[in-house]
C-alpha atoms as a PDB file:
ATOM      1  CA  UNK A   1       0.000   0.000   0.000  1.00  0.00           C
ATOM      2  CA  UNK A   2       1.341   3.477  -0.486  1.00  0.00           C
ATOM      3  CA  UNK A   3       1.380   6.005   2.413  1.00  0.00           C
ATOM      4  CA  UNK A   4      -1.672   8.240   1.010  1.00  0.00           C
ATOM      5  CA  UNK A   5      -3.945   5.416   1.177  1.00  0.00           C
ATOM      6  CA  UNK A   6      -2.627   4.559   4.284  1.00  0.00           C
ATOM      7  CA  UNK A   7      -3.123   8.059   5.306  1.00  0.00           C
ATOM      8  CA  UNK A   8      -6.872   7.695   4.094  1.00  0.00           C
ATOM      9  CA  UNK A   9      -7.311   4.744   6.288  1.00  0.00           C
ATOM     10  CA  UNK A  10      -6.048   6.230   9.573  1.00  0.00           C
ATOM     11  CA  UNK A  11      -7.793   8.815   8.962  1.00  0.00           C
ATOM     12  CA  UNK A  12     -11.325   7.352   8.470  1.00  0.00           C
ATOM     13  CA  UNK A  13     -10.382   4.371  11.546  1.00  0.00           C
ATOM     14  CA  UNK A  14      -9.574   7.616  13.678  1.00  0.00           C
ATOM     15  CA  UNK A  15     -13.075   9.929  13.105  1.00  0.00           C
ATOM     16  CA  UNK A  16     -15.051   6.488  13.356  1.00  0.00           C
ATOM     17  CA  UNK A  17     -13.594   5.717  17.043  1.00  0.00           C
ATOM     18  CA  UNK A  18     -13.802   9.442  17.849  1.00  0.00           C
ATOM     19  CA  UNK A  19     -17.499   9.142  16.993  1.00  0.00           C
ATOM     20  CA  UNK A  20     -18.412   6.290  18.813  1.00  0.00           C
ATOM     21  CA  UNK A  21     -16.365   7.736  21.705  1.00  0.00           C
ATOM     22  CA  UNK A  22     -18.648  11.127  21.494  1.00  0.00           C
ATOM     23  CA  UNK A  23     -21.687   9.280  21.931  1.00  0.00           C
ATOM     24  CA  UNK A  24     -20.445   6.910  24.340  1.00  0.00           C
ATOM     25  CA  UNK A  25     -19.397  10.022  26.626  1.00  0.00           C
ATOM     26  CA  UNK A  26     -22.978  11.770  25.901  1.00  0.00           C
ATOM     27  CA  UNK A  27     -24.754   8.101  27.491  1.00  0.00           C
ATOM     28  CA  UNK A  28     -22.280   8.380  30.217  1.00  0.00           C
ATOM     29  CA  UNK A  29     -23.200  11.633  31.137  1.00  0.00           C
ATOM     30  CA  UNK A  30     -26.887  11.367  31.171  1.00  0.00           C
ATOM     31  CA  UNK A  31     -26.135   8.171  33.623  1.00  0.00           C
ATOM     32  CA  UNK A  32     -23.680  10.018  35.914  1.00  0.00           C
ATOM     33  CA  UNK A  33     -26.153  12.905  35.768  1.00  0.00           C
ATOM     34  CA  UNK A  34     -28.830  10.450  36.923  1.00  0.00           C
ATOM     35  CA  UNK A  35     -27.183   9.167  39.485  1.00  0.00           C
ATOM     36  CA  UNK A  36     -25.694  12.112  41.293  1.00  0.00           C
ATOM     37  CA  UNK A  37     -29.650  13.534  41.404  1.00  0.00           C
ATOM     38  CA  UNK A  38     -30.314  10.459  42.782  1.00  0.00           C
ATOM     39  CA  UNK A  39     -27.277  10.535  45.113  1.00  0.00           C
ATOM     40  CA  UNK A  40     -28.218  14.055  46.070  1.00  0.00           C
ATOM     41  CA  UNK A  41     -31.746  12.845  46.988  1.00  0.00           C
ATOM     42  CA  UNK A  42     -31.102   9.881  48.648  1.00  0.00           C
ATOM     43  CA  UNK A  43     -28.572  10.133  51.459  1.00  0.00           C
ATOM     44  CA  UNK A  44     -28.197   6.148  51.386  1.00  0.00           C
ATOM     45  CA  UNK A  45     -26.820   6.195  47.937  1.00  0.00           C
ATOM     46  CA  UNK A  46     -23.087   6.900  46.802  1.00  0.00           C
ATOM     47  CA  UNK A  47     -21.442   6.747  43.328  1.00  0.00           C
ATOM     48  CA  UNK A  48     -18.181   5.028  42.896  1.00  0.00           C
ATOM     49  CA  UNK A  49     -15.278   7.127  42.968  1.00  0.00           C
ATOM     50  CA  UNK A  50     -13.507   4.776  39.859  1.00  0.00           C
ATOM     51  CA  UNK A  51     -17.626   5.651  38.011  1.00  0.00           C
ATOM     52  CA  UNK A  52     -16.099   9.280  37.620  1.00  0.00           C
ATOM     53  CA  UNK A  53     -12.745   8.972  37.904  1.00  0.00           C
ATOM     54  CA  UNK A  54     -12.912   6.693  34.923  1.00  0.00           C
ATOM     55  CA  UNK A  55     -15.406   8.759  33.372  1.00  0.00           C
ATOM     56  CA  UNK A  56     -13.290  11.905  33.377  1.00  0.00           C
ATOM     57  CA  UNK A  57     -10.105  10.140  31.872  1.00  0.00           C
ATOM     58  CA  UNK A  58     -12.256   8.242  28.897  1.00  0.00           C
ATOM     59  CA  UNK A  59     -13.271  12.257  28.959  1.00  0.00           C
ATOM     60  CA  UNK A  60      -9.356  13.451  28.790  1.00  0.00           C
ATOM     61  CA  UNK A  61      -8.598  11.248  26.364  1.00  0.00           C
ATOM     62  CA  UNK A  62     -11.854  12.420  24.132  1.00  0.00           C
ATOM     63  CA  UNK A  63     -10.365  15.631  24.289  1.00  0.00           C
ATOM     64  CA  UNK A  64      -6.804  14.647  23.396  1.00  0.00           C
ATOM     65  CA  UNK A  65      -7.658  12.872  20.427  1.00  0.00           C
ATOM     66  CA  UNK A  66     -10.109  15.643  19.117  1.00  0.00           C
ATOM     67  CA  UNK A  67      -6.830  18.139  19.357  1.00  0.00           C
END
């Protein structure tokens, strides 16, 4: 293969993971946003630490690869 269709390749792999990673992050939210109303209103409840901490490095990395 030469390195433009290569290139191409990379390219289109790249936008198609960013993509699913977008909407991936846009479910997450809506969950984490669900569940820290429903921590806030119910004392009893806690989220997991690793829920967000993982959360906001999938997030980090979302950001990266858009740059």
């Amino acid at each position: 293969m030469d390195n433009q269709a290569v290139s191409k390749r990379y390219r289109a792999e790249l936008s198609s993971v960013k993509d699913l990673l977008f909407y991936f992050l846009i479910t997450w939210t809506l969950v984490l946003l669900g569940l820290s109303w429903f921590d806030f209103f119910n004392p009893k409840f806690e989220i997991s630490e690793a829920v967000v901490t993982s959360y906001l490095i999938l997030l980090g990395v979302y950001i990266v690869h858009k740059e």
